[in-house]
Protein backbone atom coordinates (compact mmCIF):
# COMPACT_ATOMS: atom_id res chain seq x y z
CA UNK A 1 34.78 59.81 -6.97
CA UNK A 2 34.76 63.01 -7.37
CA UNK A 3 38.21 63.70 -8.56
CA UNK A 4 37.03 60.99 -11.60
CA UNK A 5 34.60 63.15 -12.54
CA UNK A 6 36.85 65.51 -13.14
CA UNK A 7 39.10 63.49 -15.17
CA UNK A 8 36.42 63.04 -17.27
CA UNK A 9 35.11 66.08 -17.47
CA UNK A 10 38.35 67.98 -18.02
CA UNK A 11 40.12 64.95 -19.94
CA UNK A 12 37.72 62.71 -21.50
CA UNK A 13 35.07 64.50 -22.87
CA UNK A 14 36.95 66.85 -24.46
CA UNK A 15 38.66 64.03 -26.16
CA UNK A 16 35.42 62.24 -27.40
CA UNK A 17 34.28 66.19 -28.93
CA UNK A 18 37.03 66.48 -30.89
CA UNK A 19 37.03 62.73 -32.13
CA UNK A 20 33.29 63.70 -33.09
CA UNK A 21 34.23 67.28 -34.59
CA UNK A 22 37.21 65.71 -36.66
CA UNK A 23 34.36 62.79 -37.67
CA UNK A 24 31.85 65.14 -39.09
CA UNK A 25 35.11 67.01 -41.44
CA UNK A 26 36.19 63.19 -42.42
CA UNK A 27 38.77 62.62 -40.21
CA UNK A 28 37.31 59.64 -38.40
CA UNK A 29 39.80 58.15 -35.60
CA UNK A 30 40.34 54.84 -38.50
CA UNK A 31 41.38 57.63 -40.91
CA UNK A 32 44.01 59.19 -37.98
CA UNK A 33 45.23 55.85 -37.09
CA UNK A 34 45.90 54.95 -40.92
CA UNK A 35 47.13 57.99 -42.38
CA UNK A 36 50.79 57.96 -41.59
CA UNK A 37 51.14 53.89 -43.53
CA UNK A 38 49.24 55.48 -46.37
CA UNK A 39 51.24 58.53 -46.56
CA UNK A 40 54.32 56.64 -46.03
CA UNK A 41 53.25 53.96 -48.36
CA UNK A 42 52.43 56.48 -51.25
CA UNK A 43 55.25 58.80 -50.74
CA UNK A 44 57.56 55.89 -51.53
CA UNK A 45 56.42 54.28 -54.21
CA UNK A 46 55.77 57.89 -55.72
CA UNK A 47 59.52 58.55 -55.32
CA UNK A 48 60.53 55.15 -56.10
CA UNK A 49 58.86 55.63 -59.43
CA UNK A 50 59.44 59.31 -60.17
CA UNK A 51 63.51 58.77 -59.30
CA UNK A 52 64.56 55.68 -60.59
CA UNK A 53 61.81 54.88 -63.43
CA UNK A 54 61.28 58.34 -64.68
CA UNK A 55 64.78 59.44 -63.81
CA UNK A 56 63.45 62.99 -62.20
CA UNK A 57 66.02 64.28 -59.55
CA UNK A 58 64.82 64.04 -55.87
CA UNK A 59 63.81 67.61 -55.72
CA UNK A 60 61.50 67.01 -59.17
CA UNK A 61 59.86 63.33 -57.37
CA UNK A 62 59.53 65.31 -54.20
CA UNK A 63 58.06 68.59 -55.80
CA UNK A 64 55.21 66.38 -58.01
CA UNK A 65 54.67 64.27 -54.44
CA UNK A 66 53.55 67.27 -52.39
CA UNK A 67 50.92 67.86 -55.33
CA UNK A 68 49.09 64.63 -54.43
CA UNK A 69 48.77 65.95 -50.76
CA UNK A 70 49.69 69.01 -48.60
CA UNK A 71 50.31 66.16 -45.78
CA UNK A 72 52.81 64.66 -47.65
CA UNK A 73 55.61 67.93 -47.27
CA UNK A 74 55.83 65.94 -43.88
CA UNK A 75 57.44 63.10 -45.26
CA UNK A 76 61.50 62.58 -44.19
CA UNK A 77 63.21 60.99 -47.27
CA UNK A 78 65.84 58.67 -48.00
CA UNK A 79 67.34 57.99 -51.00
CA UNK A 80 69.58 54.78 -51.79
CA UNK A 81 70.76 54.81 -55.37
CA UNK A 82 73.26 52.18 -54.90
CA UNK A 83 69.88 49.81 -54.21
CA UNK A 84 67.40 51.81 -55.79
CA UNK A 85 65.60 52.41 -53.00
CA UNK A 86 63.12 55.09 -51.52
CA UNK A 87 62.42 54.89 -47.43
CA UNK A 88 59.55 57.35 -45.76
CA UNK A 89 58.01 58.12 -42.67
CA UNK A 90 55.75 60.66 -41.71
CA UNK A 91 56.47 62.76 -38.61
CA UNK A 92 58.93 59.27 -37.21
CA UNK A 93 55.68 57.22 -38.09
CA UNK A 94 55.17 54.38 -40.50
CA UNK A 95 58.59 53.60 -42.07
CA UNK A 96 58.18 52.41 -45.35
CA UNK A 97 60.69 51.42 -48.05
CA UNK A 98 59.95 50.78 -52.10
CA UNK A 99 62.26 49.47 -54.12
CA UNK A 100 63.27 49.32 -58.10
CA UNK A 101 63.24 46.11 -59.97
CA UNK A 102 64.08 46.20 -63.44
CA UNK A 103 60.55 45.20 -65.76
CA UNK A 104 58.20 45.45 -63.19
CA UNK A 105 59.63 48.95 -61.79
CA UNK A 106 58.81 50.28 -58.28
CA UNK A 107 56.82 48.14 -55.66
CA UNK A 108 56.57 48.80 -51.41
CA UNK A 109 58.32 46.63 -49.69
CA UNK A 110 55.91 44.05 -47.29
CA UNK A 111 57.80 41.77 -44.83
CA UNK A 112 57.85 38.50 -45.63
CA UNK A 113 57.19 38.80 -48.96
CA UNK A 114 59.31 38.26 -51.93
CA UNK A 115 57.69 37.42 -55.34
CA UNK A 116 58.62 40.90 -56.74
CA UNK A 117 62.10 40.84 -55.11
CA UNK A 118 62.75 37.27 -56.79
CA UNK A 119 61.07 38.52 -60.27
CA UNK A 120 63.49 37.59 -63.21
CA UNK A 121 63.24 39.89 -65.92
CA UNK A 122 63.33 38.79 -69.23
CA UNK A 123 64.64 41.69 -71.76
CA UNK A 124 61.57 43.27 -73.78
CA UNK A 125 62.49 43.57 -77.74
CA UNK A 126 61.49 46.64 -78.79
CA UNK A 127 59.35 46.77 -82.36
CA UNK A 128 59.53 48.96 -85.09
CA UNK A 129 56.10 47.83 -86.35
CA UNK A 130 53.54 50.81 -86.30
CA UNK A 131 51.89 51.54 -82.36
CA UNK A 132 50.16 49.32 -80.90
CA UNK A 133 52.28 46.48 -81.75
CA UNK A 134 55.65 48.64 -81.51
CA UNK A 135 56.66 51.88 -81.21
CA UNK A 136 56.49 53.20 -84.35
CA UNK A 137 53.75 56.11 -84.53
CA UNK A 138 52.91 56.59 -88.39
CA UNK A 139 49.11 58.24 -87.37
CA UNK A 140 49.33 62.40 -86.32
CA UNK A 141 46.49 64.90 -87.13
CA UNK A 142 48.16 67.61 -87.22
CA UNK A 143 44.99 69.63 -86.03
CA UNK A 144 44.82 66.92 -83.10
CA UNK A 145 48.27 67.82 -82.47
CA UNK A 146 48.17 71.41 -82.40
CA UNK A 147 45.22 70.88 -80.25
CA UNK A 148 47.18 68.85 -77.63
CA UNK A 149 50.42 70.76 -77.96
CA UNK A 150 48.52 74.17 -76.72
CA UNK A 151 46.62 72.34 -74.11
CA UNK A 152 50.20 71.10 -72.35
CA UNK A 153 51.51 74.45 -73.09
CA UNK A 154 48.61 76.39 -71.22
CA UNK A 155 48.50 74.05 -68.40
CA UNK A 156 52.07 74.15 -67.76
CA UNK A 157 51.47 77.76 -68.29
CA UNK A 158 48.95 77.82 -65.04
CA UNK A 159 51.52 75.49 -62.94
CA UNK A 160 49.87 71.88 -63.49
CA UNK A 161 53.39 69.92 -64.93
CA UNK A 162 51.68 68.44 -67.46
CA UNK A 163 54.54 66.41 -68.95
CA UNK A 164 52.96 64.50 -71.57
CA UNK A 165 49.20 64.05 -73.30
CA UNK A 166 48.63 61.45 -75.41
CA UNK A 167 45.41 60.96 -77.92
CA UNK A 168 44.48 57.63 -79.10
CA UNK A 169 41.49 57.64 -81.63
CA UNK A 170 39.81 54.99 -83.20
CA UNK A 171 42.62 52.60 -82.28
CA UNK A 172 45.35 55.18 -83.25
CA UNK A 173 47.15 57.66 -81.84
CA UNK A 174 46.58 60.91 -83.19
CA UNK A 175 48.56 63.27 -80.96
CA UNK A 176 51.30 62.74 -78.80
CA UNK A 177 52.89 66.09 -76.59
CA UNK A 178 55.27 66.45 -74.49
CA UNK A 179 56.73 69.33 -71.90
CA UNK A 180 59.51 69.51 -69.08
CA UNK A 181 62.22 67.28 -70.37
CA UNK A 182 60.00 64.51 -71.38
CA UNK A 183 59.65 62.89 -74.82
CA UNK A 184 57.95 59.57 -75.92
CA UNK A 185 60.86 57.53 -74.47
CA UNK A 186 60.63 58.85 -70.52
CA UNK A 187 58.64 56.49 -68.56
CA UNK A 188 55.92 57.83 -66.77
CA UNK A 189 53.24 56.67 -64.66
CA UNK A 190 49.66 56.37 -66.22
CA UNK A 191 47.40 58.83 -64.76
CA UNK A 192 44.43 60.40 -65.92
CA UNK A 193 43.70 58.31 -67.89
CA UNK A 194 40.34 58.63 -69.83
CA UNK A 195 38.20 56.61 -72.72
CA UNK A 196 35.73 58.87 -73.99
């Protein structure tokens, strides 16, 4: 009996205070038994889409990645660019592979399931009618794009790779910048996104 008490004492309980210490700093034990998929899962589709969408080298996808999340430096890599493929794992953990498919672009790979994988792509006809119905853009301010233009300049300047800002106004667009080897024909992925 008494060599289970001291088990628990000098095992268990120790155990349970730092389960309740990493609790109260958000890292409940759900969050620890999670966080390698979602790392995993992230880091691939973030590569998938940065390589093979945006066309960034590996050392560009994996230099934005480790913005999202210190954790993420943790991630081992594989490339396949005769499949267009991204696999990841965090410290051995959570293997996880995404994969390109032309007009839909990068998805993570789920056993089992194939409705992306099977996709057929019909080829998009490009417009020359003015933005939103094609590509043409007919609509700078050129205040609005000075604006825009120094804003990607200074935040580039302060190491945020801001590769592109786009200002739509009243149904328009207005401004359109770009930085870092991007221009209105790179595909990037939508973030920070606003409606104001």
């Amino acid at each position: 009996m008494k060599a289970l008490k001291r088990t628990f004492w000098f095992l268990f309980l120790p155990l349970i205070l730092l389960l309740t210490l990493l609790s109260f700093i958000g890292l409940t034990p759900n969050y620890l038994l999670n966080a390698p998929s979602v790392a995993s899962g992230i880091g691939a589709k973030l590569l998938c889409s940065a390589r093979y969408v945006s066309g960034f080298t590996p050392a560009q996808a994996e230099s934005d990645l480790i913005q999202y999340s210190p954790i993420l430096e943790y991630l081992s890599i594989s490339y396949d660019d005769d499949n267009k493929q991204v696999t990841t794992s965090l410290l051995g953990l959570a293997e996880t592979t995404a994969s390109y498919r032309n007009g839909i672009g990068c998805y993570t790979d789920f056993s089992g399931y194939t409705a992306r994988a099977d996709y057929e792509h019909r080829p998009f006809s490009p417009s020359s009618a003015s933005w939103p119905a094609g590509s043409r853009v007919d609509t700078i301010l050129p205040a609005w794009q000075r604006l825009t233009d120094s804003i990607v300049s200074s935040d580039n300047e302060q190491g945020l790779n801001t590769r592109a800002l786009l200002v739509v106004h009243n149904g328009e667009i207005v401004a359109e910048s770009y930085a870092q080897q991007t221009d209105a024909e790179t595909p990037l992925l939508g973030l920070s996104l606003i409606h104001i």
